[in-house]
N, C-alpha and C. Protein backbone atom coordinates (compact mmCIF):
# COMPACT_ATOMS: atom_id res chain seq x y z
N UNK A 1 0.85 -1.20 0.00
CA UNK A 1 0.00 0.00 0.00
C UNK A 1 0.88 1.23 0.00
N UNK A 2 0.65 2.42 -1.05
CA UNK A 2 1.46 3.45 -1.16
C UNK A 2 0.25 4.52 -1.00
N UNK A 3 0.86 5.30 -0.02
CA UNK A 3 -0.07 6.46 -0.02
C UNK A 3 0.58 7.81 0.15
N UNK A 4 0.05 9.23 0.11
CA UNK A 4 1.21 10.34 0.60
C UNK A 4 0.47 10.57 1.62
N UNK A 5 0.76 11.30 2.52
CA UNK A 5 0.53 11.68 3.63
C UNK A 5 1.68 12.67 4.27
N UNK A 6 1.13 14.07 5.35
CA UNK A 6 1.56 15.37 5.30
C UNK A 6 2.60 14.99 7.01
N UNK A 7 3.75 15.11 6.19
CA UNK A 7 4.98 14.98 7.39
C UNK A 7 5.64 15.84 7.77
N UNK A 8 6.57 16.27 8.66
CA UNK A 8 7.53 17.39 8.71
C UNK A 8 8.64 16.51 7.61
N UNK A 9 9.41 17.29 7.21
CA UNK A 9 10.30 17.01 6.45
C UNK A 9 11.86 16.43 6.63
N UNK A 10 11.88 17.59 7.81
CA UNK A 10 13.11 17.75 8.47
C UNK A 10 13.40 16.14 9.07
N UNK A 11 14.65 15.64 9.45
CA UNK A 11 15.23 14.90 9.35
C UNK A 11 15.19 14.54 11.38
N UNK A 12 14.46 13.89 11.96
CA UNK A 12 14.39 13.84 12.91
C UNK A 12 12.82 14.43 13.33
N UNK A 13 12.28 14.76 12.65
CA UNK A 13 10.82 15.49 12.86
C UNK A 13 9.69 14.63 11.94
N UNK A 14 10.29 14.01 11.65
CA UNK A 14 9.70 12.56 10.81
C UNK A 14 8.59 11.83 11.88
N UNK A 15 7.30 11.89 11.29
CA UNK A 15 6.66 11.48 12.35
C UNK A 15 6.30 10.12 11.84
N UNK A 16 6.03 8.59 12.18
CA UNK A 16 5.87 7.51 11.53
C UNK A 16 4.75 6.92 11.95
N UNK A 17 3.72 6.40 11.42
CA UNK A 17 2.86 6.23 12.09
C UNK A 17 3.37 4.38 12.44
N UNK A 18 2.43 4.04 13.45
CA UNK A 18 2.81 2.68 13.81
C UNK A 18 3.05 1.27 12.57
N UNK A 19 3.72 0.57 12.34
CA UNK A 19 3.19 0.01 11.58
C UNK A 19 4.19 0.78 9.95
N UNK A 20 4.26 1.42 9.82
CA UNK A 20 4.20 2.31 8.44
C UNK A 20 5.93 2.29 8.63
N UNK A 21 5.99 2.92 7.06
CA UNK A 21 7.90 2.82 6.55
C UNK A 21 7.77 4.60 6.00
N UNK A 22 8.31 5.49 6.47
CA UNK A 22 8.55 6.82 5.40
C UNK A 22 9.13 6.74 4.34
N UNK A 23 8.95 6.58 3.44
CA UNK A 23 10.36 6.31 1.98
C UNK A 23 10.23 7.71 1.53
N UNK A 24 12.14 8.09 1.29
CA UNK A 24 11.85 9.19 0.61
C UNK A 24 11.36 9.25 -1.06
N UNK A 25 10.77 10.34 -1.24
CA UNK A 25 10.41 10.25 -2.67
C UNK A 25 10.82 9.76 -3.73
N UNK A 26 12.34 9.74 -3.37
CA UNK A 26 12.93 8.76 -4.71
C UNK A 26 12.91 7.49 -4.94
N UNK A 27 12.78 6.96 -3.94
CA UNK A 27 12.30 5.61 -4.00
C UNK A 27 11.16 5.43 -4.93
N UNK A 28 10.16 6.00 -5.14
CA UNK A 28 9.20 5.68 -5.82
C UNK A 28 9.38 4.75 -6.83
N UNK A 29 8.44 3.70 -7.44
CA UNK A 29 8.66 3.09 -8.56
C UNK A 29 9.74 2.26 -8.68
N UNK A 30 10.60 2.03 -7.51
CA UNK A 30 11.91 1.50 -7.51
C UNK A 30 11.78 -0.20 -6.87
N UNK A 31 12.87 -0.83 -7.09
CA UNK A 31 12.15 -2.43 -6.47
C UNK A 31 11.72 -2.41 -5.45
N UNK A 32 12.85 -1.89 -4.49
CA UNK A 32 12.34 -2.17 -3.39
C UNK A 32 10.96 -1.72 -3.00
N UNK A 33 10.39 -0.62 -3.42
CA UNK A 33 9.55 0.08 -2.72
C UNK A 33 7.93 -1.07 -3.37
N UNK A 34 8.36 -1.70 -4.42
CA UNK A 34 7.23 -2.55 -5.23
C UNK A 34 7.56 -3.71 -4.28
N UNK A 35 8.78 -4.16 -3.75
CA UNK A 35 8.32 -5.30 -2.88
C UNK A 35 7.99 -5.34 -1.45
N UNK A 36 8.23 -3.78 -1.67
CA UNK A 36 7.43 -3.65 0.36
C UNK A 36 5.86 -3.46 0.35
N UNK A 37 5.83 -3.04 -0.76
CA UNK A 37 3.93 -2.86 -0.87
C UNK A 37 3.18 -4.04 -0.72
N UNK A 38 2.28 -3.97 0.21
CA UNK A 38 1.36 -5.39 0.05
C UNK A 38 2.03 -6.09 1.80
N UNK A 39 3.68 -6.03 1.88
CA UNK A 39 4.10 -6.09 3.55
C UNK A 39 3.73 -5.32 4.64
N UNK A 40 4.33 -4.43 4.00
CA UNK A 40 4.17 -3.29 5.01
C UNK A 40 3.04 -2.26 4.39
N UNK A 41 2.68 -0.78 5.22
CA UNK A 41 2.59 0.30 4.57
C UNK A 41 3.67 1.19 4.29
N UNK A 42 3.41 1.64 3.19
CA UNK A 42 4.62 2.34 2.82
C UNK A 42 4.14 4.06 2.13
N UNK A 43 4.90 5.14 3.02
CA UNK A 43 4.15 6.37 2.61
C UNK A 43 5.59 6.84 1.60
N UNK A 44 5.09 7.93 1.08
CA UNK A 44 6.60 8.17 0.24
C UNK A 44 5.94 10.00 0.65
N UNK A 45 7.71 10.45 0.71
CA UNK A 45 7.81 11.96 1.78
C UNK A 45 8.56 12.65 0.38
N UNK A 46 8.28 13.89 0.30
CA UNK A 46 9.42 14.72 0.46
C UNK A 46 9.83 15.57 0.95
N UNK A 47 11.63 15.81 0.94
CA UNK A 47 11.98 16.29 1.99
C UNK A 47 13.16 15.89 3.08
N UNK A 48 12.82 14.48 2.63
CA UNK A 48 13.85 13.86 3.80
C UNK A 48 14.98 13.93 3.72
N UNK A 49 15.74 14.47 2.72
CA UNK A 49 17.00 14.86 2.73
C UNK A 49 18.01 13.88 2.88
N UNK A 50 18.93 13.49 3.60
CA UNK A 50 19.91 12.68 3.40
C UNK A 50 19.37 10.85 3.80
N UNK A 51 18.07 11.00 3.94
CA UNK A 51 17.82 9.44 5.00
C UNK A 51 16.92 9.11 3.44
N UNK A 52 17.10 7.57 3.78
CA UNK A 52 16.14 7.49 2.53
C UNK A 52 14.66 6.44 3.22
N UNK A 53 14.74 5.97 3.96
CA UNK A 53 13.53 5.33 4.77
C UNK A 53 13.71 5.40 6.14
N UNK A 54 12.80 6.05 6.52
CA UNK A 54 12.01 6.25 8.34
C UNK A 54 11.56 4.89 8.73
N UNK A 55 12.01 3.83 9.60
CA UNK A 55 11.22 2.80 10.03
C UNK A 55 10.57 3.33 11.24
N UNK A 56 10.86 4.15 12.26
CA UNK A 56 10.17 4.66 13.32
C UNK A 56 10.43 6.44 13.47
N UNK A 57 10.11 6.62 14.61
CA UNK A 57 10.38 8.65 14.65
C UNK A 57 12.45 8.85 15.36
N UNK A 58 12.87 7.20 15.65
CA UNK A 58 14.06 7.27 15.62
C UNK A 58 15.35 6.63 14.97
N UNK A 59 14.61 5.83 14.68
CA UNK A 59 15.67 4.59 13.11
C UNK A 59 15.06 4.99 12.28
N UNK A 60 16.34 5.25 11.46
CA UNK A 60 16.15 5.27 9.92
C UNK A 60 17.19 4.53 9.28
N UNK A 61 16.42 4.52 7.88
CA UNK A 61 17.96 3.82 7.25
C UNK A 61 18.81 4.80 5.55
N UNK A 62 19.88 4.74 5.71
CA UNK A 62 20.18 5.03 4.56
C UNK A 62 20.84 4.04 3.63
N UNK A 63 20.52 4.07 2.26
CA UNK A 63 21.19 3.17 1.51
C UNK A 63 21.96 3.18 0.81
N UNK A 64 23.33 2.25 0.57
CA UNK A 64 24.27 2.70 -0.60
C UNK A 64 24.27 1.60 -1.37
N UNK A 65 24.22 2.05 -2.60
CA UNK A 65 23.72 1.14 -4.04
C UNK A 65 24.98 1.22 -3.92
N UNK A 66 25.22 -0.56 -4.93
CA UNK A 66 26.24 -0.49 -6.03
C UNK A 66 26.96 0.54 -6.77
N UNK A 67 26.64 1.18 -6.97
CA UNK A 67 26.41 2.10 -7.99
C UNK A 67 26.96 3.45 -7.13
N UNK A 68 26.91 3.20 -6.19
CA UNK A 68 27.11 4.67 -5.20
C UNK A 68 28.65 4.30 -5.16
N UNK A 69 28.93 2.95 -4.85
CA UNK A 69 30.11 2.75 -4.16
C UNK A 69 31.12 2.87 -5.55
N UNK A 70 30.55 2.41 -6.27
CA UNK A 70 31.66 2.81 -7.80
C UNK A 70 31.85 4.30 -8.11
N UNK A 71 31.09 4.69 -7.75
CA UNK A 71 31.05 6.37 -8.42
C UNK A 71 31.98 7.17 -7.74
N UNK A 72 32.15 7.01 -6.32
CA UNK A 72 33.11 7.56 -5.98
C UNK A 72 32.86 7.74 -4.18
N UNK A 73 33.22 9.15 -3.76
CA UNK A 73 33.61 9.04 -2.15
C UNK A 73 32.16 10.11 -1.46
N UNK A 74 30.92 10.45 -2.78
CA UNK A 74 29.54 11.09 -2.36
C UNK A 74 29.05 10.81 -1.01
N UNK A 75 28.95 9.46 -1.19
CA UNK A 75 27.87 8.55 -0.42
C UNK A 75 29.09 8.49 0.81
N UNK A 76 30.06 8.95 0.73
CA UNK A 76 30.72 8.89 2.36
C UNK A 76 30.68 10.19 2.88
N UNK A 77 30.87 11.11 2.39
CA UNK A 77 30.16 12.45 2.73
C UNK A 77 28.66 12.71 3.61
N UNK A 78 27.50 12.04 2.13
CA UNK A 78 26.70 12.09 3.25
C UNK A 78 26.05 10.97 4.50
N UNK A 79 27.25 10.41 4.40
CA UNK A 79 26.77 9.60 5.68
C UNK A 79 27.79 10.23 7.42
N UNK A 80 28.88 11.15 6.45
CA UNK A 80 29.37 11.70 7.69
C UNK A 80 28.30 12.99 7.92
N UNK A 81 27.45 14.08 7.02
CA UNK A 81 26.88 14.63 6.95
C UNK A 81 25.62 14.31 8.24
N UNK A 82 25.23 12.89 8.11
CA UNK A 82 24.09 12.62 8.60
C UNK A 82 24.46 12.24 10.02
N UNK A 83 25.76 11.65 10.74
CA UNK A 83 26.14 11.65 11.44
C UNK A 83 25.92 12.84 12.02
N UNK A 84 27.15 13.89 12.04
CA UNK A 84 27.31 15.35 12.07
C UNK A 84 25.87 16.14 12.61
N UNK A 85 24.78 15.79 11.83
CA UNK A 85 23.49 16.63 12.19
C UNK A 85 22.47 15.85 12.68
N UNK A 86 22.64 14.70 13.26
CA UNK A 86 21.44 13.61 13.78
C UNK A 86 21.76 12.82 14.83
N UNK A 87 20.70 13.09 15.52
CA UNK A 87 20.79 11.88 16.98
C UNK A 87 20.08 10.73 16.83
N UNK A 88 19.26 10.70 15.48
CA UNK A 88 18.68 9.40 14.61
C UNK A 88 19.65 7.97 14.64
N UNK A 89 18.96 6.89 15.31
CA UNK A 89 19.98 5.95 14.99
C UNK A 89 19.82 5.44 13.99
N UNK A 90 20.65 5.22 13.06
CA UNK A 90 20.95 5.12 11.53
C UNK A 90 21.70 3.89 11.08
N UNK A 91 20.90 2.77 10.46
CA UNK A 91 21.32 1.68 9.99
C UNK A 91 22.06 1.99 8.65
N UNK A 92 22.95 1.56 7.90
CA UNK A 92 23.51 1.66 6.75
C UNK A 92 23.48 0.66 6.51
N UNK A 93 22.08 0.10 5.18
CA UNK A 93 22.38 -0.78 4.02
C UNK A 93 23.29 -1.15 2.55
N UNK A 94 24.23 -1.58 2.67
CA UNK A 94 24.94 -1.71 1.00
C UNK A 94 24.99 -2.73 0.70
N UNK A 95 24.79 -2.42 -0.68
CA UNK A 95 24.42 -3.65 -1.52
C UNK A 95 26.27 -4.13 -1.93
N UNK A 96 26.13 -4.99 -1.53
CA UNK A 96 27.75 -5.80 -1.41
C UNK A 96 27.68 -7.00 -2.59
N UNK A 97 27.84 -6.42 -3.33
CA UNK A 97 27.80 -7.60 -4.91
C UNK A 97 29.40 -8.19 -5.52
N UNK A 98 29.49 -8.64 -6.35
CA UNK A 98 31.21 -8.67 -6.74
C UNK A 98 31.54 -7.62 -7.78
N UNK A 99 30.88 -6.78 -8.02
CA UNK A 99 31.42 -5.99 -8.04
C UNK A 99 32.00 -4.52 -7.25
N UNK A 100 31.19 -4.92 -5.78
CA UNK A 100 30.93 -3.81 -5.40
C UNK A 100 32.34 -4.40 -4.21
N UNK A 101 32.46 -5.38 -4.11
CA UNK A 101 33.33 -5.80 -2.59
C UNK A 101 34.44 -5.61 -2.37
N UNK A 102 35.14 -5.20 -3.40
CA UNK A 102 36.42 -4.65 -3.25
C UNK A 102 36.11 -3.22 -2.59
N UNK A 103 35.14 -2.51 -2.48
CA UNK A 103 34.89 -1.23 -1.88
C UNK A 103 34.44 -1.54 -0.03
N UNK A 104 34.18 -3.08 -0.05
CA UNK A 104 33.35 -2.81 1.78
C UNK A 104 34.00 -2.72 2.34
N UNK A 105 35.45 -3.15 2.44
CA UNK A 105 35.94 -3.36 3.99
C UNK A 105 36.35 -1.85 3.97
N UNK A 106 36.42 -0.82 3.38
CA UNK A 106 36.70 0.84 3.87
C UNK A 106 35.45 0.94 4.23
N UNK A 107 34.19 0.80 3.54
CA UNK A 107 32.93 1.24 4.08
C UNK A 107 32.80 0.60 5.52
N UNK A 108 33.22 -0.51 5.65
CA UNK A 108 32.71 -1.01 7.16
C UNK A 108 33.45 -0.10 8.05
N UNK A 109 34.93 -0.05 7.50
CA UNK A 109 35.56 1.05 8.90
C UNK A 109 34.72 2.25 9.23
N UNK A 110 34.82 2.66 7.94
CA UNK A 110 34.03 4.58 7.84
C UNK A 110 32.41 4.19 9.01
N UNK A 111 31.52 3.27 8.47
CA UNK A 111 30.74 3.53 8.54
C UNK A 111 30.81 2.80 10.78
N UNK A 112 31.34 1.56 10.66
CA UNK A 112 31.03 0.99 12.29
C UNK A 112 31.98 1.70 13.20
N UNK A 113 33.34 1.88 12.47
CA UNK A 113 34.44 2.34 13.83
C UNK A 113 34.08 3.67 13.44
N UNK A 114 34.40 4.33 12.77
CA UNK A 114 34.46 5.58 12.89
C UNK A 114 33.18 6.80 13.07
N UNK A 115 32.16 6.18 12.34
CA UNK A 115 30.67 6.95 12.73
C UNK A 115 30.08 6.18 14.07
N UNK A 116 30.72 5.12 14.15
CA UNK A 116 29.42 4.16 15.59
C UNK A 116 28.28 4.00 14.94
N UNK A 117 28.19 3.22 13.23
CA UNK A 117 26.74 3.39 12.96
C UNK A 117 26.17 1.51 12.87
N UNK A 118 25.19 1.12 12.36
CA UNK A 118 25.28 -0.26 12.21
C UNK A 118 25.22 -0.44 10.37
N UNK A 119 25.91 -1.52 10.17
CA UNK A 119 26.37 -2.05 8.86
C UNK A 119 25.23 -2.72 8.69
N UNK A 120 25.06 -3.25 7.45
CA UNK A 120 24.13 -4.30 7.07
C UNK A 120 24.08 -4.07 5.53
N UNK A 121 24.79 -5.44 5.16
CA UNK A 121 25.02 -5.57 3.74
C UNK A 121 23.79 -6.63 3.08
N UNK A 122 23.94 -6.77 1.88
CA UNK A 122 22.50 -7.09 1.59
C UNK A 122 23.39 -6.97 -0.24
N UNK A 123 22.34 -8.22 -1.14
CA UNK A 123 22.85 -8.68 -2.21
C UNK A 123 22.22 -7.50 -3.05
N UNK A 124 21.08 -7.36 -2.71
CA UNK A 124 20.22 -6.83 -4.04
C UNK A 124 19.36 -5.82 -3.11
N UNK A 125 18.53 -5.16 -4.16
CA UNK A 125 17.57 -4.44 -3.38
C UNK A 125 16.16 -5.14 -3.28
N UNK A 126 16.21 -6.63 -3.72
CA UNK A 126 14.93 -7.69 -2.91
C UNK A 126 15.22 -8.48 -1.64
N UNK A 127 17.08 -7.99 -1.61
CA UNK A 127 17.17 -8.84 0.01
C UNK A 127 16.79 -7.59 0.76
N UNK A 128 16.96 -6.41 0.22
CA UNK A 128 17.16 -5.16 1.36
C UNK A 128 15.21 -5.12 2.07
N UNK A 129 14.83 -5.31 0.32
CA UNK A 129 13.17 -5.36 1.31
C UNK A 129 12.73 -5.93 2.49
N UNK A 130 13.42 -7.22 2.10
CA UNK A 130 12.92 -8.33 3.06
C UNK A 130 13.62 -7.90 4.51
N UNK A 131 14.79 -7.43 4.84
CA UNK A 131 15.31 -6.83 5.75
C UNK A 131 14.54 -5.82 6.20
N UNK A 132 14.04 -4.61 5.35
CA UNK A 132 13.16 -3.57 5.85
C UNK A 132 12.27 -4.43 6.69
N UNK A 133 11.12 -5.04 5.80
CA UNK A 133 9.79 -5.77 6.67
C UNK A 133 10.26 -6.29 7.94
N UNK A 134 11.31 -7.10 7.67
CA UNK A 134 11.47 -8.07 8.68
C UNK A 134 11.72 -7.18 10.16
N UNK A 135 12.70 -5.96 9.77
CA UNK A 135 12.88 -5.13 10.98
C UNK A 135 11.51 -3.90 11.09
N UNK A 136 10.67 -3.88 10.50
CA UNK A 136 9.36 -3.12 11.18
C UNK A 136 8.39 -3.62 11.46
N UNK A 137 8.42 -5.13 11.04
CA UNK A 137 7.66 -6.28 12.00
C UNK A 137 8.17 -6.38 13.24
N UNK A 138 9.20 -6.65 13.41
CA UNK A 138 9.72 -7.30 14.64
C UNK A 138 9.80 -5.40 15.83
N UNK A 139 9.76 -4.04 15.21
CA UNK A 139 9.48 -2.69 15.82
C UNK A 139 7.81 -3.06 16.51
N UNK A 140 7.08 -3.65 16.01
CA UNK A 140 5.87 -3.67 16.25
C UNK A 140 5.41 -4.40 16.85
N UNK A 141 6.19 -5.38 17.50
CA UNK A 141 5.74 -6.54 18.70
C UNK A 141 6.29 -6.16 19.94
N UNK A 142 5.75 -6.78 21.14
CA UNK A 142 6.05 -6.81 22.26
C UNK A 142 6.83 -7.71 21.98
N UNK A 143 8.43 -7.15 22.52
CA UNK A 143 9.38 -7.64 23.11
C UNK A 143 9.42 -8.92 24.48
N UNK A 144 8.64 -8.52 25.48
CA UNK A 144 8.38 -8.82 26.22
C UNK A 144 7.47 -9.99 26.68
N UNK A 145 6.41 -10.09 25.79
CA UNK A 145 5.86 -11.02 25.77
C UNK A 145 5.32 -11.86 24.86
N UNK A 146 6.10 -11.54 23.68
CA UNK A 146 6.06 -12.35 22.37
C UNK A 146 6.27 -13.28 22.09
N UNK A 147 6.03 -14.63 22.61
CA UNK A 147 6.59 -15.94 22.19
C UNK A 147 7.43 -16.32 20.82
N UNK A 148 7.22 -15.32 19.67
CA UNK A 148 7.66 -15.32 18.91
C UNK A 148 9.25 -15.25 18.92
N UNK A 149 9.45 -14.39 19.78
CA UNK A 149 11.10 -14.40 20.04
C UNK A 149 11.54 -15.23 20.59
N UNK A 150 11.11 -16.16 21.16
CA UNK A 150 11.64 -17.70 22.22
C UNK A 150 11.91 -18.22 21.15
N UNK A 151 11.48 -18.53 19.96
CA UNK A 151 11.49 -19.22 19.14
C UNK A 151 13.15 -19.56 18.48
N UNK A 152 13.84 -20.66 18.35
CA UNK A 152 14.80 -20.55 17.25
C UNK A 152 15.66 -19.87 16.29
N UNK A 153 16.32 -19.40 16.38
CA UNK A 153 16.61 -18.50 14.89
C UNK A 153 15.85 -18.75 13.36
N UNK A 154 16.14 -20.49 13.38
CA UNK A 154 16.03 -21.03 12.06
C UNK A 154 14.83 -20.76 12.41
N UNK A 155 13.57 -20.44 13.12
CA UNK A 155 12.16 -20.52 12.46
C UNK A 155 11.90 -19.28 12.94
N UNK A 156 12.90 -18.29 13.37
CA UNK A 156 12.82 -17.17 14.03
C UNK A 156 12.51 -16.17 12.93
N UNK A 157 13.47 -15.89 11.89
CA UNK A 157 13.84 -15.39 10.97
C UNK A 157 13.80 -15.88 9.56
N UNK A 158 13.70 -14.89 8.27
CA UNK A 158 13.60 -15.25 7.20
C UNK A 158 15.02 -15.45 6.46
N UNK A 159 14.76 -16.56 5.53
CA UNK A 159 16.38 -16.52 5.03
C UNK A 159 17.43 -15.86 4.77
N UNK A 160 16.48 -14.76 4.15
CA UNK A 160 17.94 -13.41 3.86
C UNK A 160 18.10 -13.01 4.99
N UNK A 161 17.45 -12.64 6.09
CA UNK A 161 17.88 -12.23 7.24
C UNK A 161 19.73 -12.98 7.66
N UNK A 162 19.24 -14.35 7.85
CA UNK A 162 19.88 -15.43 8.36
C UNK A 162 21.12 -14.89 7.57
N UNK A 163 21.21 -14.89 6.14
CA UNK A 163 22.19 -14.65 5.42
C UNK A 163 23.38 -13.76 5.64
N UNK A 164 22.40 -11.92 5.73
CA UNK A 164 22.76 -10.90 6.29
C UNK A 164 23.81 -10.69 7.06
N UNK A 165 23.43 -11.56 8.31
CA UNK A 165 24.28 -11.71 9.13
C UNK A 165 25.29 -12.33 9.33
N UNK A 166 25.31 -13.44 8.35
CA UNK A 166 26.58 -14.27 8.21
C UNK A 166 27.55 -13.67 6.96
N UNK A 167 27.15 -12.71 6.52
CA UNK A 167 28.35 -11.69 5.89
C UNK A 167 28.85 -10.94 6.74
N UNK A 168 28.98 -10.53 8.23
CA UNK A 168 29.56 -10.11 8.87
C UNK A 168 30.69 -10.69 9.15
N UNK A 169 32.19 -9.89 8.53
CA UNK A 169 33.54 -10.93 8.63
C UNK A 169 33.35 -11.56 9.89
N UNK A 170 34.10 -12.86 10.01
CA UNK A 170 33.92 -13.45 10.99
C UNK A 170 32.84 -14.04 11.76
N UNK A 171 31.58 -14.28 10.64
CA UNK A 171 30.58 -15.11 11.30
C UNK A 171 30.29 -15.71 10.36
N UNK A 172 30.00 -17.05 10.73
CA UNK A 172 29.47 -17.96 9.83
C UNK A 172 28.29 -18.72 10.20
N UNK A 173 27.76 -19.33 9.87
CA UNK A 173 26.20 -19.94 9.89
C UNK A 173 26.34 -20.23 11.10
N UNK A 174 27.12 -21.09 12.28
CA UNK A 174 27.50 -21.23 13.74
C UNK A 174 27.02 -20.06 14.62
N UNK A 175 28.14 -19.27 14.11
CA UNK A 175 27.97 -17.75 14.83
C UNK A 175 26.79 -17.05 14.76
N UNK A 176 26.32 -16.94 13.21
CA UNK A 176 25.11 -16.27 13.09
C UNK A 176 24.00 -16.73 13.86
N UNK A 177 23.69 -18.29 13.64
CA UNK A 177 22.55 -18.97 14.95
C UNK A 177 22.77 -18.16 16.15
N UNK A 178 24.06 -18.14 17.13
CA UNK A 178 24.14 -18.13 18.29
C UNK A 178 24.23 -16.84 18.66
N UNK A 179 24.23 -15.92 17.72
CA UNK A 179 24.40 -14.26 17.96
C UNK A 179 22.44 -13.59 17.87
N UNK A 180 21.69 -14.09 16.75
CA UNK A 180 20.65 -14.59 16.80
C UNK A 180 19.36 -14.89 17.72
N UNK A 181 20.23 -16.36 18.20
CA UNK A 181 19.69 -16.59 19.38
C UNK A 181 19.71 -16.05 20.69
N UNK A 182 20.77 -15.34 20.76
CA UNK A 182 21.69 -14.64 21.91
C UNK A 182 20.30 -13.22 21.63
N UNK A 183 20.14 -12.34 20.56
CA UNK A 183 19.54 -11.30 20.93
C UNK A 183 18.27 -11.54 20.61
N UNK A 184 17.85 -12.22 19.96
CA UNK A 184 16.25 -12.83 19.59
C UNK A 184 15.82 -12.11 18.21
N UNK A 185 16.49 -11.42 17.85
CA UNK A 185 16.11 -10.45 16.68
C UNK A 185 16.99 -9.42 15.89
N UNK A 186 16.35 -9.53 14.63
CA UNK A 186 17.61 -8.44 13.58
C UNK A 186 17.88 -7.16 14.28
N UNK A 187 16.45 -6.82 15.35
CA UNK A 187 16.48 -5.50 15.56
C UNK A 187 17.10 -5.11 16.63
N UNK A 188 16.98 -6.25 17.66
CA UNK A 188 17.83 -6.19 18.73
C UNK A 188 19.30 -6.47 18.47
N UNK A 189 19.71 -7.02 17.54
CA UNK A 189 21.27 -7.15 17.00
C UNK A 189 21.96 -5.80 16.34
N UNK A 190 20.81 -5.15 15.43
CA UNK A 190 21.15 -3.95 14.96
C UNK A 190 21.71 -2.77 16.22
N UNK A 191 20.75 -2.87 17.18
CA UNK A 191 20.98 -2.04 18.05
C UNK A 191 21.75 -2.53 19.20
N UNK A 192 22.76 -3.44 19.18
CA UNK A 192 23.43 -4.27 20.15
C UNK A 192 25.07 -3.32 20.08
N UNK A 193 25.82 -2.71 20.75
CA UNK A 193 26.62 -1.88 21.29
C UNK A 193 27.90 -3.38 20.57
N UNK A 194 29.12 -2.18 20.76
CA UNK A 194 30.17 -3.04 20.14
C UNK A 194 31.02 -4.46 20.66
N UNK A 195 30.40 -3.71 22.57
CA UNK A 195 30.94 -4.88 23.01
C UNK A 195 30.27 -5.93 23.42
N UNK A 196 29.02 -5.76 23.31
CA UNK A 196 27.87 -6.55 23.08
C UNK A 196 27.96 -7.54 21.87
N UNK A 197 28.74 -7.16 20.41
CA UNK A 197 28.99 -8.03 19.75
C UNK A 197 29.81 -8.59 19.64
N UNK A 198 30.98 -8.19 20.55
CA UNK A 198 32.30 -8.49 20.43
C UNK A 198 32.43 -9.87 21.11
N UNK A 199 31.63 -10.13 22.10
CA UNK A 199 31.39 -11.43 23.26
C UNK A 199 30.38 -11.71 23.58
N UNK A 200 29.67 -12.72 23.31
CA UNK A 200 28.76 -13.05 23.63
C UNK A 200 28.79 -14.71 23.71
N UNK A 201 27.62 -15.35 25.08
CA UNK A 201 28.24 -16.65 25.28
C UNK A 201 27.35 -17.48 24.03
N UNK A 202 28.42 -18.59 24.33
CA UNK A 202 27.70 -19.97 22.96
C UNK A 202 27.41 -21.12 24.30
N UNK A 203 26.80 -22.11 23.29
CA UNK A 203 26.20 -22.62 23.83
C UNK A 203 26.75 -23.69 25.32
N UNK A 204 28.14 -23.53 25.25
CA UNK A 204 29.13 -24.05 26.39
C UNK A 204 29.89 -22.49 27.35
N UNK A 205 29.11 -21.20 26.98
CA UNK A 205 29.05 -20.68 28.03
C UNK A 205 30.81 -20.10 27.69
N UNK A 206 31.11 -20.34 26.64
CA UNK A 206 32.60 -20.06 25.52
C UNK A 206 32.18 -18.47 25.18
N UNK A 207 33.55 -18.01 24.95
CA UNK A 207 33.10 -16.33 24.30
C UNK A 207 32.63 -16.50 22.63
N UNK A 208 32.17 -16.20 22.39
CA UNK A 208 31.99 -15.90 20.70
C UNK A 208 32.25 -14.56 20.14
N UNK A 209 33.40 -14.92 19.76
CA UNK A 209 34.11 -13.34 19.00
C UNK A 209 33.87 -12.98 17.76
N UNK A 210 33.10 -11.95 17.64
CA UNK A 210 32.77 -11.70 16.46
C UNK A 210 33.83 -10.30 15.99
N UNK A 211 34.61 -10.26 14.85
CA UNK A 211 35.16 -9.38 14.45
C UNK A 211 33.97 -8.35 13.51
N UNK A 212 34.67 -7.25 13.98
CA UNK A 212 33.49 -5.83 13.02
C UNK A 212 35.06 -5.32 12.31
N UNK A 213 35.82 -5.82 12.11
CA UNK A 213 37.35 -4.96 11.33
C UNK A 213 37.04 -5.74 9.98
């Protein structure tokens, strides 16, 4: 479902209604925004300036295409830009293809050590959808008393999710289960602090080191 609807513009004044994704206007007509329709609601803004989707009135996400990362050093600008002027916590999606991977491991520094932001790479812009939904589903449940989160990873989460995370150097399908299982959710992992990912126990109560370098 695409509808417009009257927002502040400004970048932190983003109001979201429950349930709902802000996309900025350019998105329009674009894959992703055709495969979130029918998941989610999806309003399209303009205005939003450097963010390109509102999942709540404090996460947002911005995205860097393929295409960004070839062109040159733009898309690192405005993600120090968005840093610089926002107390928004700000996921960074890139699309990490073979052509694009000789460019991540600078983006991971720029973007985890040096901004403090969260990474999240993603093949295409039909895994990135499924990532959107999956993290404004899981915004919209009780934490607390959701049985849904007791649940498994493997029946916890959708495949690309699962995937997602096992492109993080140093995790592999092992790690990814137990990091997973450890926070119950993409969203609680997204927002999990460095040393929160750095150690966390496995299933013998062992550290599990996950590298972010």
């Amino acid at each position: 479902m695409t509808t417009k609807a009257n927002f502040p513009a400004a970048a932190g004044s983003v109001v979201v209604p429950y349930g709902h994704v802000v996309g900025n206007e350019k998105w329009r007509g674009s894959e992703i925004a055709q495969r979130l329709q029918g998941k989610i609601k999806l309003i399209f803004e303009d205005g939003l300036g450097l963010v390109d989707f509102h999942l709540s009135n404090k996460i947002c996400i911005l995205y860097i295409s393929e295409a960004d990362l070839v062109a040159g050093d733009d898309f690192k600008r405005r993600l120090v830009r968005f840093r610089n002027a926002n107390s928004l916590g700000g996921i960074v999606i890139v699309e990490r293809t073979q052509i694009s991977d000789q460019y991540f491991i600078a983006v991971q520094k720029l973007v985890v050590l040096e901004l403090g932001m969260v990474l999240l790479p993603v093949a295409n812009q039909a895994e990135a959808s499924q990532l959107i939904t999956q993290l404004v589903r899981e915004q919209s449940k009780d934490h607390n008393s959701n049985p849904f989160l007791r649940k498994q990873c493997s029946q916890l989460l959708e495949p690309s999710v699962f995937r997602t995370v096992q492109q993080i150097p140093g995790v592999g399908k092992t790690k990814a289960l137990l990091l997973l299982q450890q926070f119950g959710s993409i969203h609680r992992l997204c927002n999990a602090s460095v040393e929160e990912l750095e150690s966390k126990p496995d299933q013998d109560n062992k550290s599990v080191q996950v590298s972010l370098l």
